[in-house]
C-alpha atoms as a PDB file:
ATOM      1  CA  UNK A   1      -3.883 -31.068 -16.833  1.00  0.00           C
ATOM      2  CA  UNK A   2      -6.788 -29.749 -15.135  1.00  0.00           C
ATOM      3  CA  UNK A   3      -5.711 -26.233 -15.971  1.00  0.00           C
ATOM      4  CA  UNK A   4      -5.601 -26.813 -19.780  1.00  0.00           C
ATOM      5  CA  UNK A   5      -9.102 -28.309 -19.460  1.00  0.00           C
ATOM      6  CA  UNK A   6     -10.473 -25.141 -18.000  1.00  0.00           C
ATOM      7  CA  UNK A   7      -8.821 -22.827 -20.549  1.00  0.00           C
ATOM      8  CA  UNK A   8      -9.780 -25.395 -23.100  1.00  0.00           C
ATOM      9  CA  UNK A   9     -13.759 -24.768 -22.092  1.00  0.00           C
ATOM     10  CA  UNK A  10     -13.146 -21.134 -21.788  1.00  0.00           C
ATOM     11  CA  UNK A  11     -11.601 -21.548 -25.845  1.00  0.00           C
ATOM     12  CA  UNK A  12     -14.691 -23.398 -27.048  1.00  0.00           C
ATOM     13  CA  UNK A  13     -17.491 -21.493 -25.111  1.00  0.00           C
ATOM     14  CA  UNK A  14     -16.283 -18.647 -26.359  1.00  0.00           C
ATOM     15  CA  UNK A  15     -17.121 -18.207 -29.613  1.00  0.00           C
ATOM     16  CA  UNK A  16     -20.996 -18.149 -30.461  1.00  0.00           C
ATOM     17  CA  UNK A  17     -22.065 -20.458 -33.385  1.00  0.00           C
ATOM     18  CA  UNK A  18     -22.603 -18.773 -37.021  1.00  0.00           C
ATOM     19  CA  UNK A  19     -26.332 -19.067 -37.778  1.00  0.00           C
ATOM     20  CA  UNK A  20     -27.412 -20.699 -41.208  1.00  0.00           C
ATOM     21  CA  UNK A  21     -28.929 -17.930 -43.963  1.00  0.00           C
ATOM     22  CA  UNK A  22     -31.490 -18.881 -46.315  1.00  0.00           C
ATOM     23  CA  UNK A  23     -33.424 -17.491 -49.257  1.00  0.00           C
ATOM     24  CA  UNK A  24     -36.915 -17.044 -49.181  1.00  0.00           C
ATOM     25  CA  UNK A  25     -39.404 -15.628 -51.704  1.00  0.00           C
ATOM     26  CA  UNK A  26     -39.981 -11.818 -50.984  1.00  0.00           C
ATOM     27  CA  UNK A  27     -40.891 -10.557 -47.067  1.00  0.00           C
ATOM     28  CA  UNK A  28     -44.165 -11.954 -47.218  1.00  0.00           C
ATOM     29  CA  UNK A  29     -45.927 -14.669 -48.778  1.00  0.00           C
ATOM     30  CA  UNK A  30     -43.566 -17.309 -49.079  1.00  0.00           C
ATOM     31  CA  UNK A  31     -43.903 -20.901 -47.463  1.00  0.00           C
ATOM     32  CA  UNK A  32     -40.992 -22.393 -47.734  1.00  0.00           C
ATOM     33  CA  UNK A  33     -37.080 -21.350 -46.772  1.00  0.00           C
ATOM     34  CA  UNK A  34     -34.100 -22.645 -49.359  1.00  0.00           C
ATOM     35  CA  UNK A  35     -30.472 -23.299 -48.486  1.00  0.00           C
ATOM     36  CA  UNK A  36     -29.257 -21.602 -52.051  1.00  0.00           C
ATOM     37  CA  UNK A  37     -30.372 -18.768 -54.335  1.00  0.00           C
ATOM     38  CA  UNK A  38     -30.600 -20.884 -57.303  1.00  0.00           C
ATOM     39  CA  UNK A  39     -33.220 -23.514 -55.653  1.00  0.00           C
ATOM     40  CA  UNK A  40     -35.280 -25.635 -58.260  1.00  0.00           C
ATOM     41  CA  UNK A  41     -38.260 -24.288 -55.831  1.00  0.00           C
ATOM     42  CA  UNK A  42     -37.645 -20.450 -56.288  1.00  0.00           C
ATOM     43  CA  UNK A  43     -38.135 -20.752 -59.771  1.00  0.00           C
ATOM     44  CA  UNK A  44     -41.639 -19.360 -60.003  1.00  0.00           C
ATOM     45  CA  UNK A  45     -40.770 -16.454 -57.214  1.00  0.00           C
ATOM     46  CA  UNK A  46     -41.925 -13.385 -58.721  1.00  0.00           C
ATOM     47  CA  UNK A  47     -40.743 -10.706 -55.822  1.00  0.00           C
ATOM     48  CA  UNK A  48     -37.291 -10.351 -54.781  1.00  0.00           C
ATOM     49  CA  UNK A  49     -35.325 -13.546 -53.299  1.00  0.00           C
ATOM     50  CA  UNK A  50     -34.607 -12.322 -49.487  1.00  0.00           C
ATOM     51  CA  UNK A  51     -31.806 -13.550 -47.408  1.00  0.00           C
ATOM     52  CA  UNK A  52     -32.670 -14.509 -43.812  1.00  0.00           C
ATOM     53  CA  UNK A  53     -31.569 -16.364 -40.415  1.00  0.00           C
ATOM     54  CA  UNK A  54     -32.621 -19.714 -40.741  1.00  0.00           C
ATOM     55  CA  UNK A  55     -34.965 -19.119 -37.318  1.00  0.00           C
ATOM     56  CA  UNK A  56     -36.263 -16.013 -38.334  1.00  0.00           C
ATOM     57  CA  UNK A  57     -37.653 -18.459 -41.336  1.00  0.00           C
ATOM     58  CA  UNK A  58     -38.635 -20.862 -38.853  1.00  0.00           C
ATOM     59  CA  UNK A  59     -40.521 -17.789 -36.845  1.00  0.00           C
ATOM     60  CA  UNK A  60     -42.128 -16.908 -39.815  1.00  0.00           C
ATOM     61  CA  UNK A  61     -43.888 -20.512 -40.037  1.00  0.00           C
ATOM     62  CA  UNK A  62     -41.736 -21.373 -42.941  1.00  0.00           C
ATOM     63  CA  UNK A  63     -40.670 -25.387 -43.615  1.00  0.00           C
ATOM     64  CA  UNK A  64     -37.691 -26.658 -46.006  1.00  0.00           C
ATOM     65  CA  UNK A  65     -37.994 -26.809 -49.394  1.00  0.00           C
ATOM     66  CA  UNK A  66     -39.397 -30.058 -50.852  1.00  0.00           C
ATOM     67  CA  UNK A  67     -36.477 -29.854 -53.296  1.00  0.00           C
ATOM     68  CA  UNK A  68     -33.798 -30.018 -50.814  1.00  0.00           C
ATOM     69  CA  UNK A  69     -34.577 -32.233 -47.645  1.00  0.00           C
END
């Protein structure tokens, strides 16, 4: 028992979590991150929709859209 707990822990830790991408409006200028492409709230972007790490958003001072929380 206690040896398929151990290799049980080794299973899990073992695999790093997938981080969430999502879009913002062009490298700079945007204020808000969106959790799809087609986003009521990227509707007026007028530079290219970028996909990013969800905490590389966050580093850039970006919040949720409005639209999806």
């Amino acid at each position: 028992m206690k040896y398929s707990l151990i290799l049980l822990f080794i299973f899990l830790t073992s695999f790093s979590p997938v981080e969430t991408k999502v879009y913002i409006c062009g490298p700079t200028g945007a204020k808000k991150y969106h959790y799809t492409d087609n986003c009521r709230g990227l509707t007026a972007c007028r530079h290219e929709i970028t996909k990013v790490s969800i905490s590389q958003a966050q580093g850039y001072g970006l919040t949720l859209c409005g639209w999806e929380d």
